[in-house]
C-alpha atoms as a PDB file:
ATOM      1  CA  UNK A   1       0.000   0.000   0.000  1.00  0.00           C
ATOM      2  CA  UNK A   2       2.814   2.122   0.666  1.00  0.00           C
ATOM      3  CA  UNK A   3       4.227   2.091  -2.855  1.00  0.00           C
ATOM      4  CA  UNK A   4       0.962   2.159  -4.405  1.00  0.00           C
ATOM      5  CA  UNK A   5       0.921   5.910  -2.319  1.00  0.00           C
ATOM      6  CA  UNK A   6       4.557   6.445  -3.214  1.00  0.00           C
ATOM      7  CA  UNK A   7       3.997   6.072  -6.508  1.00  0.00           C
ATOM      8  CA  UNK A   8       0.857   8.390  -7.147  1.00  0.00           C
ATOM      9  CA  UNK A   9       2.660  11.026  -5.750  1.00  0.00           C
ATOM     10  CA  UNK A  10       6.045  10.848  -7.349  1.00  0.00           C
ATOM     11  CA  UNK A  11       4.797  12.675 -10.607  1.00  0.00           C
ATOM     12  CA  UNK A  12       4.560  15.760  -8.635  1.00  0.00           C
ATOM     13  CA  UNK A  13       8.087  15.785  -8.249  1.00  0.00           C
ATOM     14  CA  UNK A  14       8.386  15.990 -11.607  1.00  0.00           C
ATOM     15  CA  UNK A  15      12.056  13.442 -11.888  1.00  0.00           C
ATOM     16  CA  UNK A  16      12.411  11.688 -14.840  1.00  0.00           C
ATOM     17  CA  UNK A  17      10.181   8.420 -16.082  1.00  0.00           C
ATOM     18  CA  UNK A  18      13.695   6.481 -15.460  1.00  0.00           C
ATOM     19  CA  UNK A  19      14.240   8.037 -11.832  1.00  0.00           C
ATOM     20  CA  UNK A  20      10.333   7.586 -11.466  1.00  0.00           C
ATOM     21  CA  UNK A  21      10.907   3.820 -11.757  1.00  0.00           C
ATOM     22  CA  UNK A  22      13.704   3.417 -10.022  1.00  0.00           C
ATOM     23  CA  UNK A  23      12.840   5.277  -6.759  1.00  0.00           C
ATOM     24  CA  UNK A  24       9.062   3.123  -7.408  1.00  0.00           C
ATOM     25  CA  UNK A  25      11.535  -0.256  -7.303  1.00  0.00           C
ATOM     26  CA  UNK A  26      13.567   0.694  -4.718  1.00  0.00           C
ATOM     27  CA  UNK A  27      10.342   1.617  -1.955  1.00  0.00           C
ATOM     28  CA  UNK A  28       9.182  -2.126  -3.374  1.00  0.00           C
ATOM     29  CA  UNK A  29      11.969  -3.350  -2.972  1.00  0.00           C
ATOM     30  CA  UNK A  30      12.655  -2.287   0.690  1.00  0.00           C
ATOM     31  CA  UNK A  31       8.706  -3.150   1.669  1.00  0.00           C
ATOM     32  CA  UNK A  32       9.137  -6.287   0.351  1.00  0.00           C
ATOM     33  CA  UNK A  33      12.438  -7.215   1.654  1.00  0.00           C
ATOM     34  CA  UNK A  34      10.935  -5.528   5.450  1.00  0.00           C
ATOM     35  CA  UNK A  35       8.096  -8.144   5.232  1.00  0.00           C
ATOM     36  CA  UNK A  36       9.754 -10.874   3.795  1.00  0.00           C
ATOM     37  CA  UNK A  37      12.416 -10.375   6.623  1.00  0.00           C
ATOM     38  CA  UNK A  38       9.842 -10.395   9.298  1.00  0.00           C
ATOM     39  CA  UNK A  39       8.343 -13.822   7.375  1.00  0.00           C
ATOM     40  CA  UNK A  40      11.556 -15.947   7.369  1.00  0.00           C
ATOM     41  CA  UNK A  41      11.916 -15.188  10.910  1.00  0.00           C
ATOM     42  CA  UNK A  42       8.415 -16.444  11.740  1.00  0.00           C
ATOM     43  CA  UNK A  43       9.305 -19.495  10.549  1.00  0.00           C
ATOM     44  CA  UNK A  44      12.839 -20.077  11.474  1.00  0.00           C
ATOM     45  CA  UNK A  45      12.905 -18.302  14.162  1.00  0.00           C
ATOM     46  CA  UNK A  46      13.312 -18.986  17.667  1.00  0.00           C
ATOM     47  CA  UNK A  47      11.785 -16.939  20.885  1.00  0.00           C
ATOM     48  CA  UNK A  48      14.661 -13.828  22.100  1.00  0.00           C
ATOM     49  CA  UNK A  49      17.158 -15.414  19.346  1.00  0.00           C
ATOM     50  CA  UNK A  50      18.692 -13.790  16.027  1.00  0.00           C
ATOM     51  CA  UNK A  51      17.360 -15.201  12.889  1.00  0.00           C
ATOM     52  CA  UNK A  52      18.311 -15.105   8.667  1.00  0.00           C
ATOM     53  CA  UNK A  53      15.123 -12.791   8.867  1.00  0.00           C
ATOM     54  CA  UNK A  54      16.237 -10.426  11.298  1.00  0.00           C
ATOM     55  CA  UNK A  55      20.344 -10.550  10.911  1.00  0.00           C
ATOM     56  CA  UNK A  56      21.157  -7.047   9.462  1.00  0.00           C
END
């Protein structure tokens, strides 16, 4: 949802269609690497201990 916003309002900035796309990529790229992190750890996880999801 947060890209979706991002990327409605990044016309007004008026960048370039290249720097349009990659600033777009790089917010979906972080959200999806946030969640993902958070997902990995879920399931490898273990209670008060470091994970691969977490390590950073």
């Amino acid at each position: 949802m947060l890209t979706l916003m991002y990327l409605l309002y990044l016309p007004r900035a008026r960048f370039s269609n290249g720097l349009e796309w990659l600033f777009g990529m790089a917010t979906l790229v972080g959200v999806l690497a946030q969640s993902g992190g958070f997902l990995v750890h879920m399931v490898v996880g273990e209670d008060g201990n470091r994970s691969v999801g977490t390590i950073g």
